[in-house]
Protein backbone atom coordinates (compact mmCIF):
# COMPACT_ATOMS: atom_id res chain seq x y z
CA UNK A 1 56.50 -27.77 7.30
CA UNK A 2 59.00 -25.41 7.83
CA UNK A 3 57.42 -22.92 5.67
CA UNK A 4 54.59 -23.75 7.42
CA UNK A 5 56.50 -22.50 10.45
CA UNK A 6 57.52 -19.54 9.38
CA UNK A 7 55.20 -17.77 6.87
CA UNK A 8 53.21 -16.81 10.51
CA UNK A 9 56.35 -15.33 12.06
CA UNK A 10 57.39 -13.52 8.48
CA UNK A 11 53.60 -11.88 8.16
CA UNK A 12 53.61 -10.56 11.99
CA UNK A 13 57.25 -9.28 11.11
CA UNK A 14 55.79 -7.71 8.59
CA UNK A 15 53.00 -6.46 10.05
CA UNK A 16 54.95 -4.66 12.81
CA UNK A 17 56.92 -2.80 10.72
CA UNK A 18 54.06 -1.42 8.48
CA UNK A 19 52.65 -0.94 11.94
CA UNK A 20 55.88 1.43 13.22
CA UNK A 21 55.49 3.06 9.92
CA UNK A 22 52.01 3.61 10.60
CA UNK A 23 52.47 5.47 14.08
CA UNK A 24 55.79 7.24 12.78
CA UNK A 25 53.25 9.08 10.09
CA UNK A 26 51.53 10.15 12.96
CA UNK A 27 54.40 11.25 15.33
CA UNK A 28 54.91 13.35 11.82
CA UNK A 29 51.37 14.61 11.80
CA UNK A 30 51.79 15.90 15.07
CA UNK A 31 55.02 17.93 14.82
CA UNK A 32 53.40 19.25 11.24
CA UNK A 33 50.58 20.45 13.90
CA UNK A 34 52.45 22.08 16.28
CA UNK A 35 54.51 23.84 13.28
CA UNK A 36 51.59 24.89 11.47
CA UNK A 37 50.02 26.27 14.89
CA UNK A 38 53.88 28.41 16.13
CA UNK A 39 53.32 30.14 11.83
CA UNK A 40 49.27 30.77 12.64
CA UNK A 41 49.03 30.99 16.18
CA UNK A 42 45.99 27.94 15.89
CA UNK A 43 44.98 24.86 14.50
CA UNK A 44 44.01 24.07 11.00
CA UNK A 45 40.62 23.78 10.78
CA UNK A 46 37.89 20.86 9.54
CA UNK A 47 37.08 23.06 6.51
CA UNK A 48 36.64 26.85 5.76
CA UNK A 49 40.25 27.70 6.10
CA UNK A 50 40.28 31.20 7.00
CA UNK A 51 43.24 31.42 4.52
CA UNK A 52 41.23 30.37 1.58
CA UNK A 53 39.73 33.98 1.74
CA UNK A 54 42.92 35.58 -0.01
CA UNK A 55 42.23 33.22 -2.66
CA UNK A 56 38.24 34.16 -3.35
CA UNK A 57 38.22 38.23 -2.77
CA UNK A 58 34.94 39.82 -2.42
CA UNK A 59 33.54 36.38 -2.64
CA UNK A 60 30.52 35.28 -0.45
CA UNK A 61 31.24 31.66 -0.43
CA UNK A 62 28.94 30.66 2.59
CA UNK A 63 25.81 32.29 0.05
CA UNK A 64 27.49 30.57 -3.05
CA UNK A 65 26.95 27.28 -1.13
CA UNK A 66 23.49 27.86 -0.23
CA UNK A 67 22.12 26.85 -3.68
CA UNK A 68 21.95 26.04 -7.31
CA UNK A 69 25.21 24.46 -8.57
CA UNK A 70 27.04 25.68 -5.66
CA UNK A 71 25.79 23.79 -3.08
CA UNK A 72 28.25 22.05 -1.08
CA UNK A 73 31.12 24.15 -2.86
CA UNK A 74 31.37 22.26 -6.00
CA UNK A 75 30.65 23.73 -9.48
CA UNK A 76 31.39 26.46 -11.87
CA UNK A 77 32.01 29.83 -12.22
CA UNK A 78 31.43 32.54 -15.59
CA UNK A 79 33.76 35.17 -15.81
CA UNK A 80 33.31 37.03 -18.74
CA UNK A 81 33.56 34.29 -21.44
CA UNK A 82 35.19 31.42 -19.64
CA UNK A 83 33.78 29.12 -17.47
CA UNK A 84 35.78 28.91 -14.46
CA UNK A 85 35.88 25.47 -12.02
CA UNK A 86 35.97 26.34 -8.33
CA UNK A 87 36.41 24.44 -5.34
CA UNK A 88 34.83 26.43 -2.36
CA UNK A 89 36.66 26.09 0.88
CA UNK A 90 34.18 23.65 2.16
CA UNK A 91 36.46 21.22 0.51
CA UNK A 92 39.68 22.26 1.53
CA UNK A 93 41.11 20.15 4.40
CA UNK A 94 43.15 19.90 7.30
CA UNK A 95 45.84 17.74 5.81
CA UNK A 96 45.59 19.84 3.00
CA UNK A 97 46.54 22.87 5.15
CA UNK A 98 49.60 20.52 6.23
CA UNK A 99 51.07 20.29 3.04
CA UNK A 100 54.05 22.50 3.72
CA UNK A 101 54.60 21.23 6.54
CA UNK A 102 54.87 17.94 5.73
CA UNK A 103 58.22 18.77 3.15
CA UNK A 104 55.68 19.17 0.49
CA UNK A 105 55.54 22.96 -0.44
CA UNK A 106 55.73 22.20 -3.52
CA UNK A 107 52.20 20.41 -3.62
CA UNK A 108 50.94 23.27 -1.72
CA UNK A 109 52.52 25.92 -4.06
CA UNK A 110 50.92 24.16 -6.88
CA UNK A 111 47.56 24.08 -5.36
CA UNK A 112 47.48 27.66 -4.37
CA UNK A 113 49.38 29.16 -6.82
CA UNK A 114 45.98 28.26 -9.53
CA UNK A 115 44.63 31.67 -8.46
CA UNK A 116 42.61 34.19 -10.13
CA UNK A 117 44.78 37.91 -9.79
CA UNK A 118 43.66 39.92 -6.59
CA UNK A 119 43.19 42.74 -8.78
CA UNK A 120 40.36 41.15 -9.99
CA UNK A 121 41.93 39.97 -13.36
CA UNK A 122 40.74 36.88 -14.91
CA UNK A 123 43.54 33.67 -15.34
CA UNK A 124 44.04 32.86 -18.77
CA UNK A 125 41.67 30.69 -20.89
CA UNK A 126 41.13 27.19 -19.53
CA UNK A 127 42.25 27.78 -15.95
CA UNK A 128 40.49 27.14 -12.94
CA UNK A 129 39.85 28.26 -9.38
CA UNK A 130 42.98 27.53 -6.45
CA UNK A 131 41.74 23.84 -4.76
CA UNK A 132 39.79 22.92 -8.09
CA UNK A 133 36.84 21.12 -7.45
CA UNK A 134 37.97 17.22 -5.86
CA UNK A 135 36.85 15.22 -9.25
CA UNK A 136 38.31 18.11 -11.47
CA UNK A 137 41.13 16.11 -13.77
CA UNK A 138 43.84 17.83 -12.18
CA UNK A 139 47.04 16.13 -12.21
CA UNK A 140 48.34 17.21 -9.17
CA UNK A 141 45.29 16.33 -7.37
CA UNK A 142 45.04 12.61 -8.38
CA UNK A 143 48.70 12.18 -6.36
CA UNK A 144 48.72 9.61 -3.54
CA UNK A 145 50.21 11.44 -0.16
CA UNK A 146 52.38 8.44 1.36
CA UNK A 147 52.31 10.36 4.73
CA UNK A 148 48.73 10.12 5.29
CA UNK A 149 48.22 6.51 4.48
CA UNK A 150 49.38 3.51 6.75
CA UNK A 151 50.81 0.61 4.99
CA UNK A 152 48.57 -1.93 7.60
CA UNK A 153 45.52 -0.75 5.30
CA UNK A 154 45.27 -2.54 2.21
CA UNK A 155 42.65 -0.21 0.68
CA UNK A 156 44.89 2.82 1.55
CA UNK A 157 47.80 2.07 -0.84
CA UNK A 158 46.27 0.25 -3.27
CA UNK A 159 46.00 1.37 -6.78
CA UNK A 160 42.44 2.58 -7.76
CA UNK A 161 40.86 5.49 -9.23
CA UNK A 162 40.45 6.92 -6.03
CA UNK A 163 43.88 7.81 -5.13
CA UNK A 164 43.69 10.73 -2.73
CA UNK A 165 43.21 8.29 0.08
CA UNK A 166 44.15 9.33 3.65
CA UNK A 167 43.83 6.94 6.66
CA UNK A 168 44.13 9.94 9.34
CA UNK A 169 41.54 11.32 10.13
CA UNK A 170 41.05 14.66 12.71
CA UNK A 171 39.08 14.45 16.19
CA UNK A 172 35.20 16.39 15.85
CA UNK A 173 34.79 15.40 19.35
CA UNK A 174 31.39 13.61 20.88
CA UNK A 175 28.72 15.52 19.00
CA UNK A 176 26.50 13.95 17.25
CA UNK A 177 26.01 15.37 13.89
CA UNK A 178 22.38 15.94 11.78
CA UNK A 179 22.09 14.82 8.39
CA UNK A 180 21.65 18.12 7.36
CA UNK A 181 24.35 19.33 5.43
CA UNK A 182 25.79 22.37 7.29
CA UNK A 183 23.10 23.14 9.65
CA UNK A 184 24.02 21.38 12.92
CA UNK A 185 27.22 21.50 11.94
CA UNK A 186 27.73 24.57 12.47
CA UNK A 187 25.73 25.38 15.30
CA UNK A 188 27.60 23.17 17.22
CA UNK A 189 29.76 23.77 20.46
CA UNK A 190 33.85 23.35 20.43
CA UNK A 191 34.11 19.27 21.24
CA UNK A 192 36.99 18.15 19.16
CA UNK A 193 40.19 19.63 18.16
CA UNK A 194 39.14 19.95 14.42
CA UNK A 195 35.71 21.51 13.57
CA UNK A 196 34.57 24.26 10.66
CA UNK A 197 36.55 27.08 10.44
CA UNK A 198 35.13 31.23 10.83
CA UNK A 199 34.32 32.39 7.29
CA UNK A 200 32.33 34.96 7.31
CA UNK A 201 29.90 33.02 10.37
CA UNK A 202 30.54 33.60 13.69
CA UNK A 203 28.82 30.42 14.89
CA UNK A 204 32.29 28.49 12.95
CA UNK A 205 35.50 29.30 14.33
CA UNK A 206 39.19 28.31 14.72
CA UNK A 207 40.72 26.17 17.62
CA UNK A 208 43.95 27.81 19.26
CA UNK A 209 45.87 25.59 22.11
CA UNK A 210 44.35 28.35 24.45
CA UNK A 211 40.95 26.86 23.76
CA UNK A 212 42.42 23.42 24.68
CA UNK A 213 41.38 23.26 28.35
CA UNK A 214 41.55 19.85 29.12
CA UNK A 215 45.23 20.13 28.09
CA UNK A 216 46.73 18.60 25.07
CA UNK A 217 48.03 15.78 26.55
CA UNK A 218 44.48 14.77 27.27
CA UNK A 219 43.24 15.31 24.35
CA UNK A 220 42.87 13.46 20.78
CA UNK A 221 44.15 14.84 17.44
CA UNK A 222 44.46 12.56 15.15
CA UNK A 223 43.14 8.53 14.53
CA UNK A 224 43.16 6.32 12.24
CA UNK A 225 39.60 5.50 10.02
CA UNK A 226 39.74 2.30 7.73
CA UNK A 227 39.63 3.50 3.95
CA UNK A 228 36.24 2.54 1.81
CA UNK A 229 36.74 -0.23 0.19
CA UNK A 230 34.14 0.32 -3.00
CA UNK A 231 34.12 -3.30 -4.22
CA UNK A 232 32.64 -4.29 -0.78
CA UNK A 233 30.99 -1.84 0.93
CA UNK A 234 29.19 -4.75 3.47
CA UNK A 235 32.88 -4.74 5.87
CA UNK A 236 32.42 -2.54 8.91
CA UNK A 237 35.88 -1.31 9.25
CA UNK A 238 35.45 1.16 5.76
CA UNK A 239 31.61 0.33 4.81
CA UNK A 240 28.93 2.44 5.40
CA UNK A 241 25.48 1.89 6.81
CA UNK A 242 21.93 3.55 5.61
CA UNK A 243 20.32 2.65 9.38
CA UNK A 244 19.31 6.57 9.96
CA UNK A 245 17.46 7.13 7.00
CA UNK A 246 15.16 10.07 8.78
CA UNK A 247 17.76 11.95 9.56
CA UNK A 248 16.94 12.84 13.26
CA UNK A 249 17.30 10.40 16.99
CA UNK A 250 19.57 7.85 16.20
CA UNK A 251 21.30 6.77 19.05
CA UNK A 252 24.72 5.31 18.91
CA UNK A 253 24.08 1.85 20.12
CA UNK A 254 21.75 1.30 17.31
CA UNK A 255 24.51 1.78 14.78
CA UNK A 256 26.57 -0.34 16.47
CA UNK A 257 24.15 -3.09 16.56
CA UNK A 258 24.46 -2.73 12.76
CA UNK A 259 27.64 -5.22 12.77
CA UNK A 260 26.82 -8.19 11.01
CA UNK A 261 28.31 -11.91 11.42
CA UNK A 262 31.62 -12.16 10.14
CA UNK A 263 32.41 -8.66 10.14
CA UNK A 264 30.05 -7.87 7.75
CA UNK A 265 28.19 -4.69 7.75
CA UNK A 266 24.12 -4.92 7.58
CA UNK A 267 22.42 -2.76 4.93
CA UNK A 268 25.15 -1.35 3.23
CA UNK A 269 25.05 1.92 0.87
CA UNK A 270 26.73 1.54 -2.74
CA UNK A 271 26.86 5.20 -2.51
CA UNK A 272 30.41 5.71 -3.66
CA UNK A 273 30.38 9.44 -2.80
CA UNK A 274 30.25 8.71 0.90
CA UNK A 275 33.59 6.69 1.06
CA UNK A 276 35.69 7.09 4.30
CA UNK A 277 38.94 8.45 3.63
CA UNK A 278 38.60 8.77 0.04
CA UNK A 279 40.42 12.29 -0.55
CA UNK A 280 42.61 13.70 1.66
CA UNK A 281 42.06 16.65 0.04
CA UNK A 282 39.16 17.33 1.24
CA UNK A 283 37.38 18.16 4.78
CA UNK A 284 33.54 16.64 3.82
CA UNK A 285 33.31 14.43 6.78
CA UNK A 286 33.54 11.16 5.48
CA UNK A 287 37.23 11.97 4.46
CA UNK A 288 38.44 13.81 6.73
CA UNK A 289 37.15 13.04 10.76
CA UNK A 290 36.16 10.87 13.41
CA UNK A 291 34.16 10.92 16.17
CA UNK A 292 34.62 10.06 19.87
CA UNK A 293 31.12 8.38 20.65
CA UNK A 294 31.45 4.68 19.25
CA UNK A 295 34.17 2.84 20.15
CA UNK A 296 36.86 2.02 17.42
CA UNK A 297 36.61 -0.40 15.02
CA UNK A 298 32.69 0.04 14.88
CA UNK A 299 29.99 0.32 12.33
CA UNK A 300 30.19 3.96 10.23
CA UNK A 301 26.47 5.01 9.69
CA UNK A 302 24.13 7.56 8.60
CA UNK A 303 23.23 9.55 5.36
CA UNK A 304 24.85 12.53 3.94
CA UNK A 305 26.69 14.10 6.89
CA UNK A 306 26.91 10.62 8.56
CA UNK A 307 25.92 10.95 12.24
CA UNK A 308 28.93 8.06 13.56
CA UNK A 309 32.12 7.86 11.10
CA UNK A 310 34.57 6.22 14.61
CA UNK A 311 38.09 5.63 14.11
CA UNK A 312 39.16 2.11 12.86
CA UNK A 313 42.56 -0.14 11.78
CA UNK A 314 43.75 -3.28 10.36
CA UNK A 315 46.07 -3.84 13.57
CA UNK A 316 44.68 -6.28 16.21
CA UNK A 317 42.42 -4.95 18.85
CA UNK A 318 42.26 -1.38 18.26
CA UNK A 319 43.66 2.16 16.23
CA UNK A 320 46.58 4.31 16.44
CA UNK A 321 45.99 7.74 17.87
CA UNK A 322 47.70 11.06 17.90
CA UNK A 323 47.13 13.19 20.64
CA UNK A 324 46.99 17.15 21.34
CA UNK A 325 50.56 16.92 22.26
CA UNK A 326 52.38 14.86 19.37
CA UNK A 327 52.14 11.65 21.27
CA UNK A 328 50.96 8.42 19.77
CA UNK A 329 49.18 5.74 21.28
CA UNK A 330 47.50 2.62 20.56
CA UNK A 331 43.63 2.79 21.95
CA UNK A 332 41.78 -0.55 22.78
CA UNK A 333 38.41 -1.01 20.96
CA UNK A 334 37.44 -2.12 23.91
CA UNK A 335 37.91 1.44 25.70
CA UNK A 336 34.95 2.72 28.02
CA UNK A 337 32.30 4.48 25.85
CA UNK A 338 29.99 5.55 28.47
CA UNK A 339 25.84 5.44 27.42
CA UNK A 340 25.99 5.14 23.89
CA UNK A 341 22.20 3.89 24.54
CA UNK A 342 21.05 7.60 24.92
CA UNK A 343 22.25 11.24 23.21
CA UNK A 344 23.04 13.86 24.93
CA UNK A 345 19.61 15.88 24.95
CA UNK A 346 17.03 16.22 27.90
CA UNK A 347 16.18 15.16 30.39
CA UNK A 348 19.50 13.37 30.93
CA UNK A 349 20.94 17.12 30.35
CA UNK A 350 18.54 19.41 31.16
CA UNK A 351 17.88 22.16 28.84
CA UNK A 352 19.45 20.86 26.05
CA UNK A 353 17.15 20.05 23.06
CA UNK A 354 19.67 19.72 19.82
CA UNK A 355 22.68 16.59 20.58
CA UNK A 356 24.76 18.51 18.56
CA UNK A 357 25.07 21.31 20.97
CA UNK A 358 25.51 20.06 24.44
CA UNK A 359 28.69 21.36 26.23
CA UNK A 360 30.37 19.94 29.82
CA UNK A 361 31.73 16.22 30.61
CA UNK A 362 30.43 13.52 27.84
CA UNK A 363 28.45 11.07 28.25
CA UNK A 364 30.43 8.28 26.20
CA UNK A 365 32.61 7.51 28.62
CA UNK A 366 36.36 7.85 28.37
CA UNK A 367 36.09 7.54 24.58
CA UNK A 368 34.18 10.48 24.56
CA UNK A 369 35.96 12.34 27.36
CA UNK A 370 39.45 11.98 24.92
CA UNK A 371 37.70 13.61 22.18
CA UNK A 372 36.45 16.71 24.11
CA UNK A 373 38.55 20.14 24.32
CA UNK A 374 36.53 22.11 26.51
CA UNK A 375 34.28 19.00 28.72
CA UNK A 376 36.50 19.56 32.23
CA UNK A 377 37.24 15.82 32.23
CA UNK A 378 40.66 14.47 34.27
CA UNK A 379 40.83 11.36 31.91
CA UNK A 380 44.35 10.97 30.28
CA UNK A 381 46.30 8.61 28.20
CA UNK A 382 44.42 5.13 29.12
């Protein structure tokens, strides 16, 4: 009986401190943010670092992911006799970008020190690209970052052969994203702090705290996003949903109507490419972001580029969050989310055609009024 009594006090004890670890990763996140933005003057960005270019000179990497075995970034190189891996910049994320200022310049230096000569001279035999590709068996690369995993999430820290897991993932705002690749991607307007960065297309670009005009303190940075776990892909917090399999109008409420009893998750994908926060390495969506239109905690869906990856926790009630200005809170999952019945296209905003690009106040509530940089909202900390 007295076991009884306390194994329930033990576990919450526990819990809380995994919890405290949890938000004091974050708190680290953010001064790594503000650190990284004093050396560059702006934010790291989603993907296409612009400081990947001194890495790839003369390289067109934006036509090198437009086809054959380069699309997406991932594949191989010939120079002269060798066969060179590369890892286009498509793949290079945020948290990566972080690295050294996170105490881990050594991580980084090993990463971006695997570079081919800027006089054009080829590495020795058997070497590959800087940031090889993310399934490449690079050593260094299979490392588990204990800063960007929180203890609450069992699928986070535990061994598997995806060990590159991150539970943080950066704010892309209240857009709603196309299932193709790239496309709507990149068309769309500055929402969230963290969006595709300006190689060599001027419809991508970089995020300074000038561009912030909501004010940081207003605004979200960071959240947490459940980790995949691949041996049960039906959970919502982590699983992934195949409801928009056309690829164009699916509205938010129908992915959230996509929870099943239980928790469960209806329809589930066993596509284990798409798994949330597998890499941290890596800015593809499903590792690396969130978005500010379904509340947290709720269904991830979509194909390819998934349309609603939200942020989500093992804590009670709701997610830790890491705002513009280093702060940490805990957000509800109950927080105001505004009409995720309709997207943000005409006529409800006239002239607008594509949900991707719609600019102003959002439409999902204060949810989706946290996420924006540029929407002229007053909402603050809830």
């Amino acid at each position: 009986m007295l076991i009884a009594l306390l194994l329930p006090a033990v576990q919450a004890a526990r819990e809380a401190a995994r919890r405290m670890q949890c938000t004091n990763n974050l708190k680290q996140l953010g001064i790594a943010l503000h650190n990284f933005h004093d050396v560059k003057e702006r934010f790291p960005s989603q993907m296409f670092q612009p400081e990947c270019e001194f890495y790839w000179p003369g390289l067109d990497v934006l036509a090198l992911m437009s086809g054959g075995t380069a699309n997406i970034g991932v594949g191989t190189m010939q120079i002269g006799n060798n066969t060179r891996h590369y890892w286009a910049p498509a793949h290079v994320s945020a948290l990566t970008m972080l690295l050294p200022f996170i105490e881990q310049q050594a991580m980084w230096d090993k990463i971006a020190n695997n570079i081919i000569a800027q006089d054009g001279t080829p590495l020795p035999p058997g070497e590959d690209y800087p940031f090889p590709e993310i399934r490449h068996p690079t050593v260094y690369l299979n490392v588990r970052m204990p800063a960007y995993v929180c203890p609450s999430d069992g699928n986070a820290v535990t061994s598997h052969e995806l060990e590159r897991r991150s539970s943080y993932h950066g704010c892309r705002g209240d857009i709603v994203v196309d299932t193709a690749q790239y496309a709507d991607v990149a068309g769309a307007q500055k929402r969230g702090m963290f969006q595709p960065g300006p190689w060599g297309n001027s419809a991508l670009s970089v995020i300074t705290i000038a561009d912030i005009t909501d004010g940081l303190s207003n605004t979200l940075a960071f959240s947490e996003a459940a980790v995949s776990d691949l041996s049960n892909r039906n959970r919502i917090k982590g699983g992934w949903n195949i409801a928009d399999t056309t690829g164009v109008g699916l509205i938010p409420i129908e992915c959230l109507n996509r929870r099943g009893p239980g928790g469960t998750l209806q329809e589930p994908t066993g596509d284990t490419t798409h798994a949330i926060g597998a890499f941290w390495n890596s800015g593809n969506h499903w590792y690396s972001i969130f978005f500010t239109i379904l509340p947290p905690n709720s269904p991830t869906c979509g194909l390819g580029v998934a349309r609603y990856i939200g942020a989500s926790s093992y804590h009670t009630g709701g997610v830790n969050s890491m705002w513009g200005d280093g702060s940490v809170y805990f957000i509800s999952e109950t927080i105001d989310c505004g009409n995720i019945s309709a997207l943000p296209v005409e006529p409800l905003i006239p002239g607008v055609t594509n949900a991707a690009n719609y600019t102003g106040q959002s439409i999902y509530g204060v949810w989706g009024a946290l996420g924006t940089i540029q929407g002229s909202e007053s909402v603050g900390k809830p």
